[in-house]
Protein backbone atom coordinates (compact mmCIF):
# COMPACT_ATOMS: atom_id res chain seq x y z
CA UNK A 1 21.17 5.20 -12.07
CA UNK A 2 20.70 3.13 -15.07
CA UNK A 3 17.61 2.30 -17.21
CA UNK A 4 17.54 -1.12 -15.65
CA UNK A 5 17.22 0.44 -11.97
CA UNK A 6 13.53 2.29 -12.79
CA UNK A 7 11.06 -0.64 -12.78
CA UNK A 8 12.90 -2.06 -9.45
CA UNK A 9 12.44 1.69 -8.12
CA UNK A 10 8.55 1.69 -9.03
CA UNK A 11 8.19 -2.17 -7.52
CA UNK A 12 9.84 -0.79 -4.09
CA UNK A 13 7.01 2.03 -4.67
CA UNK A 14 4.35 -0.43 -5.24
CA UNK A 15 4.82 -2.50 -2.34
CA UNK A 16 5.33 0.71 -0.18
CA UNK A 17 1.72 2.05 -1.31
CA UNK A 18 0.10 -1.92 -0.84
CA UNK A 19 1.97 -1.79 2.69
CA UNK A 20 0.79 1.29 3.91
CA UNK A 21 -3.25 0.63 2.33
CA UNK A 22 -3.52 -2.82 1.85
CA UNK A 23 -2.20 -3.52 5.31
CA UNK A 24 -4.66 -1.43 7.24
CA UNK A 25 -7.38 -2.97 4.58
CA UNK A 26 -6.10 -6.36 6.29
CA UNK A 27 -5.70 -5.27 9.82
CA UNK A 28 -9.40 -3.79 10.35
CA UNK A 29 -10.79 -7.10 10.79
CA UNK A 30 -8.27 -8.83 13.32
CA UNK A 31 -9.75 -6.10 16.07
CA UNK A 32 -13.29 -7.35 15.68
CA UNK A 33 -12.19 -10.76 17.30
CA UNK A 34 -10.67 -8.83 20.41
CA UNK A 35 -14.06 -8.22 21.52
CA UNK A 36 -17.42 -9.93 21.46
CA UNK A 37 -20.92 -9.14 21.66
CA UNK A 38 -22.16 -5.67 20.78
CA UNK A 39 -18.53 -4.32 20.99
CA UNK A 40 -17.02 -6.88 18.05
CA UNK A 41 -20.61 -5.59 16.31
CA UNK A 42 -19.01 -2.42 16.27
CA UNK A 43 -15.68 -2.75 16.19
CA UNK A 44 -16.80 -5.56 12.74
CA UNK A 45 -18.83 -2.20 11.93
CA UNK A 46 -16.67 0.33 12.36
CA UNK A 47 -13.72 -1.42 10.09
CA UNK A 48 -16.12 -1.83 7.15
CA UNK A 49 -17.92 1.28 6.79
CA UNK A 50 -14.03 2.83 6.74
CA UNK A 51 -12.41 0.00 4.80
CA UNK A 52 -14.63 -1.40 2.15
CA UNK A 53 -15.08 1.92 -0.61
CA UNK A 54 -11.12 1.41 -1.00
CA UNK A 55 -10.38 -2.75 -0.21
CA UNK A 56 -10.55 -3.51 -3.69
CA UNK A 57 -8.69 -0.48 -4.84
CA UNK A 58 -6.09 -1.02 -2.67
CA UNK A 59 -5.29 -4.37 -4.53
CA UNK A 60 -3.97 -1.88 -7.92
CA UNK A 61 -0.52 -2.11 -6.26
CA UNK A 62 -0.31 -5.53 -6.42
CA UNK A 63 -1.15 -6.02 -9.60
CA UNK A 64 1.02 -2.71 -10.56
CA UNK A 65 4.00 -5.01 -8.86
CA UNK A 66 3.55 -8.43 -10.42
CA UNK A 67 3.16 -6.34 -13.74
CA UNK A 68 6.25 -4.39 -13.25
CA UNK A 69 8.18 -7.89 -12.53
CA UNK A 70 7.37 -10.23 -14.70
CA UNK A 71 7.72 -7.65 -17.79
CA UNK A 72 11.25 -6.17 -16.63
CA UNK A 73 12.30 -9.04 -14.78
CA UNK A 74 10.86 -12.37 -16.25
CA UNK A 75 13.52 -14.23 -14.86
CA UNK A 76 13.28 -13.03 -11.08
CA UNK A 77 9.30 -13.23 -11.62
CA UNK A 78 9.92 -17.12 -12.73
CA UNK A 79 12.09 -17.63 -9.95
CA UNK A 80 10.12 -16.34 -7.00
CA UNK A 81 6.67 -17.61 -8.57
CA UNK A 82 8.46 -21.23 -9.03
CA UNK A 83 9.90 -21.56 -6.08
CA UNK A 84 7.68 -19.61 -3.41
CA UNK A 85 3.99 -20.70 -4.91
CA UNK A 86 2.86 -21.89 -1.54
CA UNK A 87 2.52 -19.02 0.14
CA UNK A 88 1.30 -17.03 -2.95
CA UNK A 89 -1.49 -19.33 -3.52
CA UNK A 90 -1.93 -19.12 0.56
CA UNK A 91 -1.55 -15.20 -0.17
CA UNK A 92 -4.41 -15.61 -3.18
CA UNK A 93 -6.69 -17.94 -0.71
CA UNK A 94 -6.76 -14.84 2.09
CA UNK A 95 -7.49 -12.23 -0.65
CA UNK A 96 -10.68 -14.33 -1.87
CA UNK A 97 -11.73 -15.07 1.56
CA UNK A 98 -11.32 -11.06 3.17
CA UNK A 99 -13.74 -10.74 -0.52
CA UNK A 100 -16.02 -13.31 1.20
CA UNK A 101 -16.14 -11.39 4.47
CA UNK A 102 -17.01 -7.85 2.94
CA UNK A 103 -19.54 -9.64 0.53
CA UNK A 104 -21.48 -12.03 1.97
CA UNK A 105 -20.67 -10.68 5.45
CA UNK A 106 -22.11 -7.38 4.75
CA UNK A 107 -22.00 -4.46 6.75
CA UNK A 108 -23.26 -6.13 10.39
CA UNK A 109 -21.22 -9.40 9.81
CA UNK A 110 -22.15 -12.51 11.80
CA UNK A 111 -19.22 -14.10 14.17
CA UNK A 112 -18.34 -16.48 11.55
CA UNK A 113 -17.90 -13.89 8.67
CA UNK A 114 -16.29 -12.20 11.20
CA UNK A 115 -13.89 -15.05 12.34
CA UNK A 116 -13.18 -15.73 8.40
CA UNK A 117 -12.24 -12.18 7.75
CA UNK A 118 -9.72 -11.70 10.67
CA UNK A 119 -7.88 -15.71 9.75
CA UNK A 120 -7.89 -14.25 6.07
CA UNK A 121 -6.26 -11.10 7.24
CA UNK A 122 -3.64 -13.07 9.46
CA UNK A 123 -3.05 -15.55 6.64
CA UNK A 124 -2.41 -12.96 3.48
CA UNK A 125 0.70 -10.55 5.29
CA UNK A 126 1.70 -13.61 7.04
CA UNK A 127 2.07 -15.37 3.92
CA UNK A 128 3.41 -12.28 1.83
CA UNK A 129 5.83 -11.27 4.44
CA UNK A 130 7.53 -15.15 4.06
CA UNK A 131 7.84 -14.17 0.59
CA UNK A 132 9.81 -11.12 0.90
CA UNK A 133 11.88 -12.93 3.93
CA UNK A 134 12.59 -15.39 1.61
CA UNK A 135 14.06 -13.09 -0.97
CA UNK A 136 16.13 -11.13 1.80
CA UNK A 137 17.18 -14.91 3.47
CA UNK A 138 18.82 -15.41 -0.36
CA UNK A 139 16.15 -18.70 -0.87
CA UNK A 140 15.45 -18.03 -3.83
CA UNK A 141 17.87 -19.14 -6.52
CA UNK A 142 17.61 -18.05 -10.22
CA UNK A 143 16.15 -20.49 -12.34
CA UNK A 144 12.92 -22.73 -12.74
CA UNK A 145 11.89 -24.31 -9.36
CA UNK A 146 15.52 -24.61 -8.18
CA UNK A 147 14.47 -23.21 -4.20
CA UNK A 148 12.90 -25.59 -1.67
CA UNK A 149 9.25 -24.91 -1.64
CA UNK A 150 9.13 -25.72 2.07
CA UNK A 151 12.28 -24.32 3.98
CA UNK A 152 12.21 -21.62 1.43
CA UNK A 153 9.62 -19.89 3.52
CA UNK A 154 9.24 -21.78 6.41
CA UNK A 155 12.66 -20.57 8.21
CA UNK A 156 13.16 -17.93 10.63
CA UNK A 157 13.77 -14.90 8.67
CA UNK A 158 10.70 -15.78 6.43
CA UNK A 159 8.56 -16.41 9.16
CA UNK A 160 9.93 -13.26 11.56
CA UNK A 161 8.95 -10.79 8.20
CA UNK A 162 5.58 -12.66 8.33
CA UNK A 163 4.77 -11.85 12.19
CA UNK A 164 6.46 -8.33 11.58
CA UNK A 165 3.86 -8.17 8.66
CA UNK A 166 1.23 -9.06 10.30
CA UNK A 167 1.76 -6.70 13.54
CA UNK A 168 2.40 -3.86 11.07
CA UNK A 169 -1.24 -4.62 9.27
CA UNK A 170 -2.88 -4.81 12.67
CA UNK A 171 -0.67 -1.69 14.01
CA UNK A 172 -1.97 0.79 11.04
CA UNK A 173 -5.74 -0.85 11.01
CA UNK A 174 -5.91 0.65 14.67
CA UNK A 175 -4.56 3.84 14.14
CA UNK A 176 -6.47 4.60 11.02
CA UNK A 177 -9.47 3.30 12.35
CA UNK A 178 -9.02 5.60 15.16
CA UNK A 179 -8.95 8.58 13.06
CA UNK A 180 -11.64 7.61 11.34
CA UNK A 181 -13.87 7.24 14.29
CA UNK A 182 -12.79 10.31 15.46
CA UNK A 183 -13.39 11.88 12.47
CA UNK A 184 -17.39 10.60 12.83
CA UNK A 185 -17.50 11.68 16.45
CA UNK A 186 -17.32 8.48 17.23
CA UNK A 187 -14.95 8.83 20.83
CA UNK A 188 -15.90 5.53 22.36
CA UNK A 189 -14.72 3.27 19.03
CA UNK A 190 -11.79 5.85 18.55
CA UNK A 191 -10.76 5.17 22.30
CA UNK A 192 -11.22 1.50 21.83
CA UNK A 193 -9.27 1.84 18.28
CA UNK A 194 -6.91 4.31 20.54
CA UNK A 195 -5.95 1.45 23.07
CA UNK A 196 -5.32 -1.27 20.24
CA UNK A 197 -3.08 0.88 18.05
CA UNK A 198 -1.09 1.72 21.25
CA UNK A 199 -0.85 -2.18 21.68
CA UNK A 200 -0.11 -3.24 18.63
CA UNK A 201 2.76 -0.60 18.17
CA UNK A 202 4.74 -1.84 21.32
CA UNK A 203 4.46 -5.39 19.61
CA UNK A 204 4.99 -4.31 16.27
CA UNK A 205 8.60 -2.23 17.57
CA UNK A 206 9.29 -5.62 19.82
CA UNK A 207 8.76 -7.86 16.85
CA UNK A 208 11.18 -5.34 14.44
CA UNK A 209 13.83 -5.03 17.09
CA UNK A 210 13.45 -9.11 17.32
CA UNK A 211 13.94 -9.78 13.72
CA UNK A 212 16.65 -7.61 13.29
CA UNK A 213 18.39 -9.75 15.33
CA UNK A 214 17.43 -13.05 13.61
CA UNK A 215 17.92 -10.98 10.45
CA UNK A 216 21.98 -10.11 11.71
CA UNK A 217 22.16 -14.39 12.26
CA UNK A 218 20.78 -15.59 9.33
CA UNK A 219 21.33 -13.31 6.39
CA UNK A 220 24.54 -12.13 4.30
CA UNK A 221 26.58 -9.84 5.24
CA UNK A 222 26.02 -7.78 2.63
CA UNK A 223 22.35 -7.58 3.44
CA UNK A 224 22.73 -6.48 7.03
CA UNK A 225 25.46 -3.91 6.73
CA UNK A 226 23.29 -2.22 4.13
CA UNK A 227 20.69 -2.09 6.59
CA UNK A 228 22.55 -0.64 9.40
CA UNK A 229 24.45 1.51 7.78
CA UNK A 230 24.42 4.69 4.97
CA UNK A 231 20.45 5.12 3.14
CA UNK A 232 19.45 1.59 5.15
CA UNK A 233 20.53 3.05 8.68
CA UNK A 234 19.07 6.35 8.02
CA UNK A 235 15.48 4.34 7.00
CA UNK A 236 15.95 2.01 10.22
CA UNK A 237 15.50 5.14 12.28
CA UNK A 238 13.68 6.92 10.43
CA UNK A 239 11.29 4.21 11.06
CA UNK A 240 11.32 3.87 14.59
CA UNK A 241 10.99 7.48 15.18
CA UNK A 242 8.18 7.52 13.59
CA UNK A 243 6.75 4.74 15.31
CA UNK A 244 7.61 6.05 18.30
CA UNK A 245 6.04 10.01 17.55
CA UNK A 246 3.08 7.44 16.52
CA UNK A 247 2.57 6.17 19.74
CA UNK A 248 2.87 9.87 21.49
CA UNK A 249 0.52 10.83 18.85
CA UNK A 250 -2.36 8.28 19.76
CA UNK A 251 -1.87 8.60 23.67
CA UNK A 252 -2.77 12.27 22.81
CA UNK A 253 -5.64 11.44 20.75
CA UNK A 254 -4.00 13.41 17.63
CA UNK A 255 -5.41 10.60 15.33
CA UNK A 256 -4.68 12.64 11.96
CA UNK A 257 -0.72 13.47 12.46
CA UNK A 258 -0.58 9.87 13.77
CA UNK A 259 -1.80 8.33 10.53
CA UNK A 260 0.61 10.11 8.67
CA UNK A 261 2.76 8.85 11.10
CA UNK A 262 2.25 4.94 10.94
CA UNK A 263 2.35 5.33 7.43
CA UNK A 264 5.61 6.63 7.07
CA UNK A 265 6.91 4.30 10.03
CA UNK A 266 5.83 1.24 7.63
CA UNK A 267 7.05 2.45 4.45
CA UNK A 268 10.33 3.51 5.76
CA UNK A 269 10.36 -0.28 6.80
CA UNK A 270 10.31 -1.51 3.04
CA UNK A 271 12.41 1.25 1.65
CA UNK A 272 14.89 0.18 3.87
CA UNK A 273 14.89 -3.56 3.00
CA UNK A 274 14.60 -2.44 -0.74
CA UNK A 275 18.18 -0.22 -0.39
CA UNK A 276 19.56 -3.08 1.62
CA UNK A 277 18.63 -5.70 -1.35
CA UNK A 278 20.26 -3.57 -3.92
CA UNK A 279 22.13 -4.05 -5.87
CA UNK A 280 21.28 -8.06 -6.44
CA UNK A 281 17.75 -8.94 -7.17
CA UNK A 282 18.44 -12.66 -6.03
CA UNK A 283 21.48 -14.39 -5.15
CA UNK A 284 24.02 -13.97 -8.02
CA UNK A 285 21.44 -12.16 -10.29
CA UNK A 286 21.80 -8.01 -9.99
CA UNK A 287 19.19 -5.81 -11.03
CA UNK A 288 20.97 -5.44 -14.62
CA UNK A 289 21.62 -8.90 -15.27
CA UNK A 290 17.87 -9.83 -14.68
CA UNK A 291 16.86 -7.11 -16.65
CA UNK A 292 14.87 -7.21 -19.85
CA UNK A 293 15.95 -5.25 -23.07
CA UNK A 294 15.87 -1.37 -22.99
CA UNK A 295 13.26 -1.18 -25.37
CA UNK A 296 11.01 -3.35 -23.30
CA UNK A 297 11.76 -1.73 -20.11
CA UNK A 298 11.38 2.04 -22.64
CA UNK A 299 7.64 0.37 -23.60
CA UNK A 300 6.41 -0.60 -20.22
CA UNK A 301 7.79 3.61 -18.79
CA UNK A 302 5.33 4.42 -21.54
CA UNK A 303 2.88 2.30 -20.36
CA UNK A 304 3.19 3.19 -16.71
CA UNK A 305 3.36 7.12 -16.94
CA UNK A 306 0.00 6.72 -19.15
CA UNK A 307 -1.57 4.34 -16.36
CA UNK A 308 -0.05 6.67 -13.70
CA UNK A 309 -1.82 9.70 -15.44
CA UNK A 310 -5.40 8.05 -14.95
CA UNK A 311 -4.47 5.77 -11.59
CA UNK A 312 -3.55 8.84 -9.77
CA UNK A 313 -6.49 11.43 -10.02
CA UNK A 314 -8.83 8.50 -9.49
CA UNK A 315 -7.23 7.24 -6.49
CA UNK A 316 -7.10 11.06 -5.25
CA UNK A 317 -10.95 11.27 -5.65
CA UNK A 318 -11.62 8.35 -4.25
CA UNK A 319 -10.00 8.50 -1.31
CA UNK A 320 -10.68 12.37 -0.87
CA UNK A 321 -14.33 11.40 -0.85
CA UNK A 322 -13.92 8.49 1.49
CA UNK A 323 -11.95 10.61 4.11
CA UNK A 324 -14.46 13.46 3.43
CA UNK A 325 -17.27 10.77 4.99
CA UNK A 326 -18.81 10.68 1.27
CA UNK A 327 -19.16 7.30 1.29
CA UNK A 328 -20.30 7.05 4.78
CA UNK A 329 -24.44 6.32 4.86
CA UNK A 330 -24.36 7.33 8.13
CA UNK A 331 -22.61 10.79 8.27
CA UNK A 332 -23.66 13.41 5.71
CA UNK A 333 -21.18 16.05 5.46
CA UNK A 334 -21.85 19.54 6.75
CA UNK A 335 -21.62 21.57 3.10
CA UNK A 336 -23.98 18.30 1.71
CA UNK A 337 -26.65 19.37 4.24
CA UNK A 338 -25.94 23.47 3.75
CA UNK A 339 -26.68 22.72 0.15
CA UNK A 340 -24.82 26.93 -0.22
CA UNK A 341 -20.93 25.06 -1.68
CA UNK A 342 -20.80 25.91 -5.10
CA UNK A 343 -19.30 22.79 -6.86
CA UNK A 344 -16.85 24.99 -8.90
CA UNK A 345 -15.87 28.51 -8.45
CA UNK A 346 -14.81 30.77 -11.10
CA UNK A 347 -11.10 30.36 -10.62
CA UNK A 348 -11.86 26.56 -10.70
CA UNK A 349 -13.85 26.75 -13.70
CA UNK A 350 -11.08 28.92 -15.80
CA UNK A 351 -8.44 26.51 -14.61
CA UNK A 352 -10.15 23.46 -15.58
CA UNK A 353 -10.89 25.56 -19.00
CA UNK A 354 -6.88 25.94 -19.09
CA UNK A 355 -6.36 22.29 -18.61
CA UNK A 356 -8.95 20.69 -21.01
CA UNK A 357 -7.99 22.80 -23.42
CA UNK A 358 -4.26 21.98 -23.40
CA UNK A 359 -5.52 18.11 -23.29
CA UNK A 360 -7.35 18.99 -26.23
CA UNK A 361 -4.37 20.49 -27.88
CA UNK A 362 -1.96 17.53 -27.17
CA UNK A 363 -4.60 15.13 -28.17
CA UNK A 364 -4.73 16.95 -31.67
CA UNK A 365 -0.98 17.07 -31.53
CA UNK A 366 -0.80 13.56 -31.47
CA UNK A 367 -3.34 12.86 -34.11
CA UNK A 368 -1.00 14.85 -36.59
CA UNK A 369 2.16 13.76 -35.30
CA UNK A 370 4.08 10.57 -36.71
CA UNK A 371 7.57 11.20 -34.44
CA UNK A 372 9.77 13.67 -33.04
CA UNK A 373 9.41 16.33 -30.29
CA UNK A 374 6.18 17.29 -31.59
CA UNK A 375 4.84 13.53 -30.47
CA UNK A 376 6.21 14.27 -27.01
CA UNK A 377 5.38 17.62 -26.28
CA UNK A 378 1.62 16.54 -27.40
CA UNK A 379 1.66 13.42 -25.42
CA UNK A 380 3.07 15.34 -22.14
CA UNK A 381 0.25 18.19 -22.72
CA UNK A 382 -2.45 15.43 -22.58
CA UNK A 383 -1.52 13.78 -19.84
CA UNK A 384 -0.65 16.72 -18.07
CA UNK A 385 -4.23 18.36 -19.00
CA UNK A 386 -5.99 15.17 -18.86
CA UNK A 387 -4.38 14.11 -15.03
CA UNK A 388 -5.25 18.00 -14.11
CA UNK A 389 -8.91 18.21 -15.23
CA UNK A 390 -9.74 15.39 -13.30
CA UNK A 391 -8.26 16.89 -9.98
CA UNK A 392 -10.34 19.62 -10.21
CA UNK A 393 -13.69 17.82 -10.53
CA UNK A 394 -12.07 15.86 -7.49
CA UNK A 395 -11.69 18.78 -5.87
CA UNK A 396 -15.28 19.82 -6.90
CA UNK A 397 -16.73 16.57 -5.62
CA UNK A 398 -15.21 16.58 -2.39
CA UNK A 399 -16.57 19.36 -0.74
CA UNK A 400 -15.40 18.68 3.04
CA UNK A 401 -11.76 18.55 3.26
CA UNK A 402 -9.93 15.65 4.24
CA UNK A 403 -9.18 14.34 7.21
């Protein structure tokens, strides 16, 4: 693996994380339009008490991507941005108006927030999903504006990633809605979450299995056998396998193992499409040709491993509390209304003692340090201490475990 190969690996990551938490951000609302009446009240409900502590998080990965891109690969970032800025802007249009919905919609949304958030979240993986099709379709060609903005992502592999997109976002809203309505005791919205996730899987495997064939008509050659066979074969079914134990896992109301589940079916999705793209970014451009210099690619490592070392803890404690009901005015957790949890035992306490003060020492060591291994060794002990410390007063916050 070269240098060049790192910031294409943390993109693929990027969009797998958006995929799996964006997606069910953008599915939640779709289900509120299945049913009307008190039911779409609490289906509408339901979706943002679970969704809206995280929707805005969720969008980090995005920006994490575009970031990644445009500084390690200004010329593929030009390319797509030139070419495909219909859809973007479409893309940009659904993120402001799923904003409207949660904002001005509130938490009992009328029917026409309603109806605005569920077009929004049809119109941003739609339009997305034509975006990556039109990468994998080879539509994009290097250079300033040189695609068709029209038939770049209006043509049948753009448009079959969009609907797969779309069914995917859907697909993972139910199922983690499910769970979470479970998890509040909730049995009639996690049965009616239950039946919806079953649905949307069968459509979601039916649309896959559809656009690999229009994928097998329509693409290179190169692109498809690297999907169907070696790493790209082994994600393929990886994927379906765990869509399938997915839908086993809903009919038998094991909501927790099934999120898991969904997740991993989607993300095997786009790590297969990401080993099948390799190694050509766009068509006649590889990864290393597109590449910036190693020392900007060295800078922006550095940049990302410091981001990383705050992103991660925070993410961790927010979503421990949210799937710990922290966030949740109507449940109180169980050890909230014992009031008897201590916040941080003793071994806690001496641990997060061990890892301030190594933060402490690395930050010192970098204050003295101009260069050498000294300047690394401090740098790694203050991330390390500093990502650490605030685990632990995650930990010490979330005092129901996760579900």
């Amino acid at each position: 693996m070269e240098l060049a190969d790192i910031p294409a690996i943390l993109i693929l990551v990027g969009i797998v994380a958006y995929a799996i938490l964006a997606g069910a951000d953008f599915g939640a609302p779709i289900w509120a339009v299945t049913a009307r009446g008190e039911e779409s009240n609490r289906l509408s409900e339901s979706g943002h008490r679970s969704m809206a502590p995280v929707w805005e998080a969720n969008h980090v990965w995005l920006i994490f991507v575009l970031v990644i891109c445009w500084t390690a690969y200004p010329e593929v970032f030009g390319s797509i941005f030139s070419t495909l800025w219909i859809p973007l802007i479409l893309a940009c249009l659904g993120i402001i108006m799923r904003a409207v919905g949660y904002v001005a919609g509130g938490v009992s949304m009328s029917r026409a927030f309603t109806i605005l958030a569920a077009v929004a979240s049809l119109l941003v993986p739609f339009a997305l999903g034509t975006v990556i099709g039109a990468i994998v379709d080879g539509r994009v060609p290097p250079g300033n504006a040189q695609g068709d903005i029209i038939t770049a992502w209006l043509a049948p592999v753009p448009i079959a990633i969009g609907l797969i997109l779309v069914a995917s976002s859907a697909y993972l809203a139910a199922v983690y809605l499910a769970a979470d309505a479970d998890r509040r005791g909730e049995d009639d919205l996690a049965s009616a979450f239950r039946t919806r996730g079953l649905v949307a899987g069968v459509i979601a495997g039916l649309l896959a299995a559809i656009g690999l064939i229009v994928l097998e008509k329509n693409v290179s050659a190169e692109f498809f056998d690297g999907l169907t066979s070696g790493l790209g074969l082994v994600a393929v079914i990886v994927s379906g396998v765990a869509g399938m134990l997915t839908l086993i896992m809903l009919w038998t109301r094991r909501f927790r193992e099934a999120r898991f589940m969904a997740a991993a079916a989607v993300a095997a999705v786009v790590a297969g499409w990401g080993i099948a793209q390799q190694p050509e970014m766009l068509p006649g451009l590889t990864i290393e040709q597109a590449a910036a210099s190693d020392e900007v690619i060295i800078g922006l490592l550095v940049a990302v491993v410091i981001g990383l070392a705050i992103l991660i803890p925070s993410l961790y404690l927010l979503y421990s509390l949210v799937l710990g009901g922290r966030f949740d005015p109507l449940s109180v957790p169980a050890a909230d209304a014992a009031g008897v949890e201590e916040p941080l035992g003793p071994a806690s306490r001496r641990a997060l003692g061990f890892v301030l003060g190594a933060a402490g020492i690395g930050g010192l060591m970098l204050f003295v340090s101009d260069s050498g291994v000294t300047l690394y060794l401090g740098l790694a002990l203050f991330l390390a201490g500093t990502a650490g410390g605030v685990v632990l007063l995650a930990r010490s916050l979330v005092r129901t475990p996760p579900v």
